[in-house]
PDB file of N, CA and C in Angstrom:
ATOM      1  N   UNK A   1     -82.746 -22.622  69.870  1.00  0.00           N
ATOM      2  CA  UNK A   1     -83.398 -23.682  70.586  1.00  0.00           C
ATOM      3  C   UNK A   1     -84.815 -23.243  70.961  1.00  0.00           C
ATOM      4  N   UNK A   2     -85.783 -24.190  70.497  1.00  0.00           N
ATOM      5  CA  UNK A   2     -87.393 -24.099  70.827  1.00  0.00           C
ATOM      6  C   UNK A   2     -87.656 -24.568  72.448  1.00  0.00           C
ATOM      7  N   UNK A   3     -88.575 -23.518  73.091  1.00  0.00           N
ATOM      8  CA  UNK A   3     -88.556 -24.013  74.754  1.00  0.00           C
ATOM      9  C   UNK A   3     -90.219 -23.455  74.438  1.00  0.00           C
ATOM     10  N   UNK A   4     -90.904 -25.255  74.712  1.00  0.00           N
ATOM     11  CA  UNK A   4     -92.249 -24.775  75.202  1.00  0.00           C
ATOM     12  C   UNK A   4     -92.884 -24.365  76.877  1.00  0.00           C
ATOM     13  N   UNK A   5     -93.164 -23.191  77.034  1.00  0.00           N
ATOM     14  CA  UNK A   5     -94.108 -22.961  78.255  1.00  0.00           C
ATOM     15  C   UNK A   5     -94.723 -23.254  78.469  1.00  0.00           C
ATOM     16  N   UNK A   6     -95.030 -23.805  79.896  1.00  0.00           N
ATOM     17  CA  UNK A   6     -96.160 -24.116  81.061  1.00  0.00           C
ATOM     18  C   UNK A   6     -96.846 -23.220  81.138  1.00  0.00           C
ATOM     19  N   UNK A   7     -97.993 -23.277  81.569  1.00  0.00           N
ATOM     20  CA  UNK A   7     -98.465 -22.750  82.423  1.00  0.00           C
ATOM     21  C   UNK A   7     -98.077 -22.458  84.233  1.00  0.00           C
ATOM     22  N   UNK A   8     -97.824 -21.512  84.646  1.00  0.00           N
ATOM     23  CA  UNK A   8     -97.225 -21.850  85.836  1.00  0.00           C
ATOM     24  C   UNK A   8     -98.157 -21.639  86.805  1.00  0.00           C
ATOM     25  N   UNK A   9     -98.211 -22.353  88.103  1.00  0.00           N
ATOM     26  CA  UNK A   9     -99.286 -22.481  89.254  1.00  0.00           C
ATOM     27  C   UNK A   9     -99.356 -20.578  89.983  1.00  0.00           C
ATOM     28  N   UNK A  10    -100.565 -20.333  89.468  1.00  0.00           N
ATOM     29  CA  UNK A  10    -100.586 -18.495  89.784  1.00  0.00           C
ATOM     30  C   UNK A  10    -101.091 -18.488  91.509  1.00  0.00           C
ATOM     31  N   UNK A  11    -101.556 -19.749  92.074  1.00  0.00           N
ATOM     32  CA  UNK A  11    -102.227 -19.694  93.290  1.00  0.00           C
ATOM     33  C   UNK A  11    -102.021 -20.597  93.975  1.00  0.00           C
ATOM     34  N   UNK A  12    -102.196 -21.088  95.673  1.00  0.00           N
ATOM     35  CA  UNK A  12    -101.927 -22.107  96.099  1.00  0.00           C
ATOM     36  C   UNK A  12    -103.181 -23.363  95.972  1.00  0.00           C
ATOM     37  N   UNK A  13    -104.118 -22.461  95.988  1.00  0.00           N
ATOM     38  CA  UNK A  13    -105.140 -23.614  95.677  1.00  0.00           C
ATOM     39  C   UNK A  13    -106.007 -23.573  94.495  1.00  0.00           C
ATOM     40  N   UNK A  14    -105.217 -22.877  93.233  1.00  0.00           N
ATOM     41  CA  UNK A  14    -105.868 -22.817  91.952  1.00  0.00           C
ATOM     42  C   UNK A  14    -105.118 -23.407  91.196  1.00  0.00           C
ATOM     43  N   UNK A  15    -105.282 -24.693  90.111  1.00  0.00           N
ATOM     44  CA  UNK A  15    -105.156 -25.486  89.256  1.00  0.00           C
ATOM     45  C   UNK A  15    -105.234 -25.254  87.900  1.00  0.00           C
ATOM     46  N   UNK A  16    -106.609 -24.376  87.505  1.00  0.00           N
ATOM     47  CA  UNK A  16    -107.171 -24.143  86.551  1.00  0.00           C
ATOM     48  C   UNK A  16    -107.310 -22.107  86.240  1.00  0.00           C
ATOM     49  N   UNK A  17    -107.208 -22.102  85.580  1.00  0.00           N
ATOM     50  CA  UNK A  17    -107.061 -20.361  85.349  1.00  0.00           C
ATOM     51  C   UNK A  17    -107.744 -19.737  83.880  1.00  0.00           C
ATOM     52  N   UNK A  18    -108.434 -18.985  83.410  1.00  0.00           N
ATOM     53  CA  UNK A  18    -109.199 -18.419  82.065  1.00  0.00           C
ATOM     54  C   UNK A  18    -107.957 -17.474  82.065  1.00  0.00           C
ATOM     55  N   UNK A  19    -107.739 -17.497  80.401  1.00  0.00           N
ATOM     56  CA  UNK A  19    -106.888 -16.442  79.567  1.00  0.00           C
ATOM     57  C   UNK A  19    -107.320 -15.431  79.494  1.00  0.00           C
ATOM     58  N   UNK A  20    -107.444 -14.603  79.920  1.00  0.00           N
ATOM     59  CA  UNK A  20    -107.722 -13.308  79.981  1.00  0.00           C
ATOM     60  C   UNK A  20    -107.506 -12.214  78.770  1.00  0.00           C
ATOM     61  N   UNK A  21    -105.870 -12.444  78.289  1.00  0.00           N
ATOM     62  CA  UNK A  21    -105.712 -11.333  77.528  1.00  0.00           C
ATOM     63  C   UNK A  21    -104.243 -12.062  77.171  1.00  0.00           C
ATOM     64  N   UNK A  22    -103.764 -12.075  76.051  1.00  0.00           N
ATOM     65  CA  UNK A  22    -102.501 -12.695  75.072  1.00  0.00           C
ATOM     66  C   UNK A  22    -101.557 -11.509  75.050  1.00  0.00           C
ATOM     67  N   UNK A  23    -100.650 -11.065  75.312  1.00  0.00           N
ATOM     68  CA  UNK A  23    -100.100  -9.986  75.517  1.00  0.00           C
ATOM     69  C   UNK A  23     -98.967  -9.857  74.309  1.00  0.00           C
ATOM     70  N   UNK A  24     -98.407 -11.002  73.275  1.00  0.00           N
ATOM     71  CA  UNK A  24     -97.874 -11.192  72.507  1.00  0.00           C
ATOM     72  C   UNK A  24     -98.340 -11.441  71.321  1.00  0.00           C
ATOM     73  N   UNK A  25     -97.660 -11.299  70.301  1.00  0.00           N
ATOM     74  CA  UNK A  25     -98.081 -12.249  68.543  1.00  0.00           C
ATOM     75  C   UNK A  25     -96.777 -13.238  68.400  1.00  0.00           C
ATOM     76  N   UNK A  26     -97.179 -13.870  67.245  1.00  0.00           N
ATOM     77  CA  UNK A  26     -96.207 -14.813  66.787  1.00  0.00           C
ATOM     78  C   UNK A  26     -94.965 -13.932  66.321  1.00  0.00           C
ATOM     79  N   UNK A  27     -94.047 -13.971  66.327  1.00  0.00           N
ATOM     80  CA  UNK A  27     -92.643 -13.681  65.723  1.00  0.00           C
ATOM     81  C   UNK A  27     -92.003 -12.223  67.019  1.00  0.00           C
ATOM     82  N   UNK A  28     -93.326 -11.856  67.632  1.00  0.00           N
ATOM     83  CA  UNK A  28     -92.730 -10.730  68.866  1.00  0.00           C
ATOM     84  C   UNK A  28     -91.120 -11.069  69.561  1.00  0.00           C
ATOM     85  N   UNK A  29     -90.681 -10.466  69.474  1.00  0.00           N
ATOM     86  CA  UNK A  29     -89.599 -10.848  70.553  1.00  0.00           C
ATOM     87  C   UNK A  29     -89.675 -10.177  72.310  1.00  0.00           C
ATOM     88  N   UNK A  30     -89.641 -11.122  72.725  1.00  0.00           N
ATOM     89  CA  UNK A  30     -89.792 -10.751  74.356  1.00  0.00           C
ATOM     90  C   UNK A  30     -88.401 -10.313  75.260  1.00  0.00           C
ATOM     91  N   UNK A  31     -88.654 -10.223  76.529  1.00  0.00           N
ATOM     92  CA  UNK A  31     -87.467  -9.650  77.277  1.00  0.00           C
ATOM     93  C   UNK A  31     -88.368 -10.988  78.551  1.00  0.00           C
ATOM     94  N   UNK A  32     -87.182 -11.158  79.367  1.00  0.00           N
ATOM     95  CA  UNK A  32     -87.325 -11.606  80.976  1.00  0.00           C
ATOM     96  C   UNK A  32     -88.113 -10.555  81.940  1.00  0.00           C
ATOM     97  N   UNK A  33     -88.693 -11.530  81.763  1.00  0.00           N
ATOM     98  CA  UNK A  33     -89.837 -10.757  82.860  1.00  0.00           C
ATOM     99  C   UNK A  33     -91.459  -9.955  82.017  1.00  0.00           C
ATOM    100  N   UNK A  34     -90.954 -10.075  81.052  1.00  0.00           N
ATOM    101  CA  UNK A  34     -92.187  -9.484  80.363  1.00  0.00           C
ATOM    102  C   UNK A  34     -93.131 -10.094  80.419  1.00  0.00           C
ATOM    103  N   UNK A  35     -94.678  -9.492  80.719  1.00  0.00           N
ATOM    104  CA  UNK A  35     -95.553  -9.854  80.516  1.00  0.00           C
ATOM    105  C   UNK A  35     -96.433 -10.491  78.984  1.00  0.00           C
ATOM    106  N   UNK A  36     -96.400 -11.557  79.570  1.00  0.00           N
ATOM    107  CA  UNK A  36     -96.282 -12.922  78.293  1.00  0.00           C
ATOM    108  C   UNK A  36     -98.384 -12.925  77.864  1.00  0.00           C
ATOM    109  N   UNK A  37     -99.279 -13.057  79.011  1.00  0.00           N
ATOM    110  CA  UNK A  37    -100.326 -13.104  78.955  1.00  0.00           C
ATOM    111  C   UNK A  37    -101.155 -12.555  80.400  1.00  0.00           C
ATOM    112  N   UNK A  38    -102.241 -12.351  80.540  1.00  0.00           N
ATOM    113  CA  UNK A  38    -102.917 -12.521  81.729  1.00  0.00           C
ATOM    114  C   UNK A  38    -104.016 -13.463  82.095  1.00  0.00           C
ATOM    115  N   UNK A  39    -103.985 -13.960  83.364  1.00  0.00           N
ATOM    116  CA  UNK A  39    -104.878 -15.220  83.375  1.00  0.00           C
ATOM    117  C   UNK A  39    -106.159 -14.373  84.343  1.00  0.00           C
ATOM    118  N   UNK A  40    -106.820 -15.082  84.915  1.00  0.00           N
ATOM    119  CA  UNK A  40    -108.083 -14.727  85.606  1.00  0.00           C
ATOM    120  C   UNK A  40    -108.619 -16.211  86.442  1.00  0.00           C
ATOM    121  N   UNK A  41    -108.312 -15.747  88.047  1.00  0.00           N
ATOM    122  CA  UNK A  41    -108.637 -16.944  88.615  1.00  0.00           C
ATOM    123  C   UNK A  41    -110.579 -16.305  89.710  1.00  0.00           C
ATOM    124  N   UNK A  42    -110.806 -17.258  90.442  1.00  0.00           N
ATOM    125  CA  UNK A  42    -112.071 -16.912  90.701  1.00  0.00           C
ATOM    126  C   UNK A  42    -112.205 -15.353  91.390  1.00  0.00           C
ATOM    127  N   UNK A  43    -110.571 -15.293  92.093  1.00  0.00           N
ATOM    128  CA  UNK A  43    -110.668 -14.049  92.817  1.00  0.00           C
ATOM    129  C   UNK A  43    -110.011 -12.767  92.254  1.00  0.00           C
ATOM    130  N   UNK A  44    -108.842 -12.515  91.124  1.00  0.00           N
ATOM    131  CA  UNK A  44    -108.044 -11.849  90.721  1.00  0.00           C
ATOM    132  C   UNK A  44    -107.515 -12.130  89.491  1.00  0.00           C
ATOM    133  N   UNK A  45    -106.695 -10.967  89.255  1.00  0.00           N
ATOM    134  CA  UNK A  45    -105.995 -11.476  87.567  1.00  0.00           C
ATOM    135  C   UNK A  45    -104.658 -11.810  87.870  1.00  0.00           C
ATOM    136  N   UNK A  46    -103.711 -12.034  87.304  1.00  0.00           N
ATOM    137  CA  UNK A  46    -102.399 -12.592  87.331  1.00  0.00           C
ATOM    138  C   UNK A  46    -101.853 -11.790  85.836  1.00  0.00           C
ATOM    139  N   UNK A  47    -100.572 -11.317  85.950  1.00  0.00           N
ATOM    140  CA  UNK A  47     -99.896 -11.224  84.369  1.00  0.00           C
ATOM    141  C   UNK A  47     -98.829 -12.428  84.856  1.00  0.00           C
ATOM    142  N   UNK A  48     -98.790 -13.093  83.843  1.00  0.00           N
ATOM    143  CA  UNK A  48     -97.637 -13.940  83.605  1.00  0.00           C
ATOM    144  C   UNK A  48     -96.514 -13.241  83.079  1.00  0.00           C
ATOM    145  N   UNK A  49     -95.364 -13.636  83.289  1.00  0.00           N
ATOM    146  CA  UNK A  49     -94.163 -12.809  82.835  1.00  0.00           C
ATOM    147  C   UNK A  49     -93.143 -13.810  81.979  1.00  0.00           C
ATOM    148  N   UNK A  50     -92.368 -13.626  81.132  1.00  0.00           N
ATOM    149  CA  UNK A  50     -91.679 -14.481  80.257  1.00  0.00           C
ATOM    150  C   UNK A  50     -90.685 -14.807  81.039  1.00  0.00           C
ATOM    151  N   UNK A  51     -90.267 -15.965  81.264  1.00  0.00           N
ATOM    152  CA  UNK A  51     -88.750 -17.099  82.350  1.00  0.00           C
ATOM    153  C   UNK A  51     -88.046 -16.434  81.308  1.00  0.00           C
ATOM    154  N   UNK A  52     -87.925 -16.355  80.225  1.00  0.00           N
ATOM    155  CA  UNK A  52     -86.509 -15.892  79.954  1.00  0.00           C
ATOM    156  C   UNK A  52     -86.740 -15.069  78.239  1.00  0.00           C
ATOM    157  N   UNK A  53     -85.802 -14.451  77.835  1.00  0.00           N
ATOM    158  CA  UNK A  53     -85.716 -13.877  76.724  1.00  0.00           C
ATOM    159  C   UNK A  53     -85.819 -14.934  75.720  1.00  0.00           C
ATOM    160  N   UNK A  54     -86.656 -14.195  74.195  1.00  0.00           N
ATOM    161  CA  UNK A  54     -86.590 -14.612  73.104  1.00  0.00           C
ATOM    162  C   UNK A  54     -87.619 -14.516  72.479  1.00  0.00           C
ATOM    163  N   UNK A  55     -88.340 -15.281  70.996  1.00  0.00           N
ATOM    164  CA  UNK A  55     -88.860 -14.707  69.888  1.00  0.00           C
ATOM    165  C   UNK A  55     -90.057 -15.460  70.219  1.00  0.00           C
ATOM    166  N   UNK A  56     -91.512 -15.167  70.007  1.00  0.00           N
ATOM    167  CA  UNK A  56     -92.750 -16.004  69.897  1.00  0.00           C
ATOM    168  C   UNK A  56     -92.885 -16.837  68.637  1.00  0.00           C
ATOM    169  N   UNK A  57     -92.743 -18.330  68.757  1.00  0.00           N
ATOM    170  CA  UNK A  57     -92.723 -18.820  67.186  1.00  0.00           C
ATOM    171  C   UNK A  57     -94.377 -19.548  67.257  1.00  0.00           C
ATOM    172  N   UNK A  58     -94.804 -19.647  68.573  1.00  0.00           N
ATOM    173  CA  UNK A  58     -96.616 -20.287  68.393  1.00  0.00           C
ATOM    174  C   UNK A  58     -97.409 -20.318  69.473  1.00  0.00           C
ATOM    175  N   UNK A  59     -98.192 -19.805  69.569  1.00  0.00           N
ATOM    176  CA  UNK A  59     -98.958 -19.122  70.697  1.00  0.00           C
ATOM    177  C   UNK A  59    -100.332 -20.786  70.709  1.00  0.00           C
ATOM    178  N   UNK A  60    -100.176 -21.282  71.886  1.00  0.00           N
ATOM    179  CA  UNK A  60    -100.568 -22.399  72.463  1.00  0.00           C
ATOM    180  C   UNK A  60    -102.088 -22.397  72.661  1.00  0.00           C
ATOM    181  N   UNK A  61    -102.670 -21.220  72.765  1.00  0.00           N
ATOM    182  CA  UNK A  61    -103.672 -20.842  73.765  1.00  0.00           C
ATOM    183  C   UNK A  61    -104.437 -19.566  73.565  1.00  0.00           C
ATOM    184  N   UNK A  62    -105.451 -19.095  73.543  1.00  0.00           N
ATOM    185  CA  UNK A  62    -106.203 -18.382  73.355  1.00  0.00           C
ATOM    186  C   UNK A  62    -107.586 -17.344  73.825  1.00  0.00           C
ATOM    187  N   UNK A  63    -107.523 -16.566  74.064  1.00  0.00           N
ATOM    188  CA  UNK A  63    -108.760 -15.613  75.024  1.00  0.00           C
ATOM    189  C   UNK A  63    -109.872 -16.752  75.411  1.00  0.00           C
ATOM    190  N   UNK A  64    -109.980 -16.752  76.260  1.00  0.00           N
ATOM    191  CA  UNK A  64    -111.124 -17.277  76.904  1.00  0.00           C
ATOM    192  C   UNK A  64    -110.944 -18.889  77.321  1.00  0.00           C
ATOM    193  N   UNK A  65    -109.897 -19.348  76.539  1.00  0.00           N
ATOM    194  CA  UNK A  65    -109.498 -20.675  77.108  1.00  0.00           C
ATOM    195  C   UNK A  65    -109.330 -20.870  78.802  1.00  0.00           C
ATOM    196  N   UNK A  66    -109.820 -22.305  79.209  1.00  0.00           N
ATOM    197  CA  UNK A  66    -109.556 -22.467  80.668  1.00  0.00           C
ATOM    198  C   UNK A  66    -108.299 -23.256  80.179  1.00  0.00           C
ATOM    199  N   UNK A  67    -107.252 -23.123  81.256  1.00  0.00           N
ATOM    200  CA  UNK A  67    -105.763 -23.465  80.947  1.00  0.00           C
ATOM    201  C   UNK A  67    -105.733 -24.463  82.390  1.00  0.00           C
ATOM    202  N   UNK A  68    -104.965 -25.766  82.283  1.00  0.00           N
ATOM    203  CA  UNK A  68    -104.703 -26.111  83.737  1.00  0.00           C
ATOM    204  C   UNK A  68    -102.747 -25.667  83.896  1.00  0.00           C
ATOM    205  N   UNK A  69    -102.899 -25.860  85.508  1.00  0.00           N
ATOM    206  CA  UNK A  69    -101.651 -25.806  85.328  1.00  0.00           C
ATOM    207  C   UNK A  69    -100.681 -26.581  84.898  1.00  0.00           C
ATOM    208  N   UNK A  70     -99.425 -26.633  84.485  1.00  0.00           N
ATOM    209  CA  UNK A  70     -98.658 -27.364  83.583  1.00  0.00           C
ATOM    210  C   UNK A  70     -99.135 -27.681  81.944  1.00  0.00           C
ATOM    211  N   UNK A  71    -100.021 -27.159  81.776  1.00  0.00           N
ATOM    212  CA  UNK A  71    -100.166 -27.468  80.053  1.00  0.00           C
ATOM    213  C   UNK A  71     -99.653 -26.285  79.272  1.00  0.00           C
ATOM    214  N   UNK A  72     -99.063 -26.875  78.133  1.00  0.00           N
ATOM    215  CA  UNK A  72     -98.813 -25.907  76.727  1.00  0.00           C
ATOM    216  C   UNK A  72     -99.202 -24.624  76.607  1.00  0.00           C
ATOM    217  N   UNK A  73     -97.969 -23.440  76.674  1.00  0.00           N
ATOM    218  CA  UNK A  73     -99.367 -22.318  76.835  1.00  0.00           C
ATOM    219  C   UNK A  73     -98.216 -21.476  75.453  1.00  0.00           C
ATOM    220  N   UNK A  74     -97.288 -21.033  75.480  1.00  0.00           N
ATOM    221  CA  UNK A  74     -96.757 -21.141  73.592  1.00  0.00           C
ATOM    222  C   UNK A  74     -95.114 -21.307  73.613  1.00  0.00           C
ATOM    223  N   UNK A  75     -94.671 -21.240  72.559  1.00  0.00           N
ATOM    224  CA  UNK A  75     -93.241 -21.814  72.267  1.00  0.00           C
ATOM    225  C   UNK A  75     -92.543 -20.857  72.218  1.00  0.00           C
ATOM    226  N   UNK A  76     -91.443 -20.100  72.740  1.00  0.00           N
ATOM    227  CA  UNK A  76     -90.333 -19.588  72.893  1.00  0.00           C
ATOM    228  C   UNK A  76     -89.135 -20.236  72.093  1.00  0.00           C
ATOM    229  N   UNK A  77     -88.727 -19.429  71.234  1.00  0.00           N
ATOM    230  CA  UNK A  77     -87.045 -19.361  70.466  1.00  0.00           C
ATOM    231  C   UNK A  77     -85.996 -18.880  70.700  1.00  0.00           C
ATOM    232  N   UNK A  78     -85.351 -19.295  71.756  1.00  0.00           N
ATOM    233  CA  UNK A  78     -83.632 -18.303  72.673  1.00  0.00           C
ATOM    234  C   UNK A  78     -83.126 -18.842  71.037  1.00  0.00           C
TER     235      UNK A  78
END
């Protein structure tokens, strides 16, 4: 089963966040909790961590992109 990721809200009053750094490739397989990407808000960085185990089948998003929260960020294969 294909599960696309959000972006998830890294701050209480930040919306919008720059990709910092892609921490995966396509076909990687991940673990829970792994660090999926890092974002960059006006004050700090954030690593995002993977909600749950499984394989990278398409990476959404890209270095330097501004991301809001809740949009497409890549597709997970449990």
């Amino acid at each position: 089963m294909r599960s696309t990721l959000k972006m998830p809200k890294v701050g209480d009053a930040v919306d919008e966040v720059v990709i910092a750094e892609i921490s995966v490739a396509v076909g990687a397989t991940v673990t829970e909790g792994q660090t999926i990407f890092v974002v960059e808000t006006d004050k700090t960085q954030v690593e995002v961590p993977a909600p749950f185990a499984g394989t990278v089948r398409e990476i959404l998003i890209a270095k330097g992109d501004d991301v809001r929260t809740g949009a497409p960020t890549l597709v997970l294969e449990v």
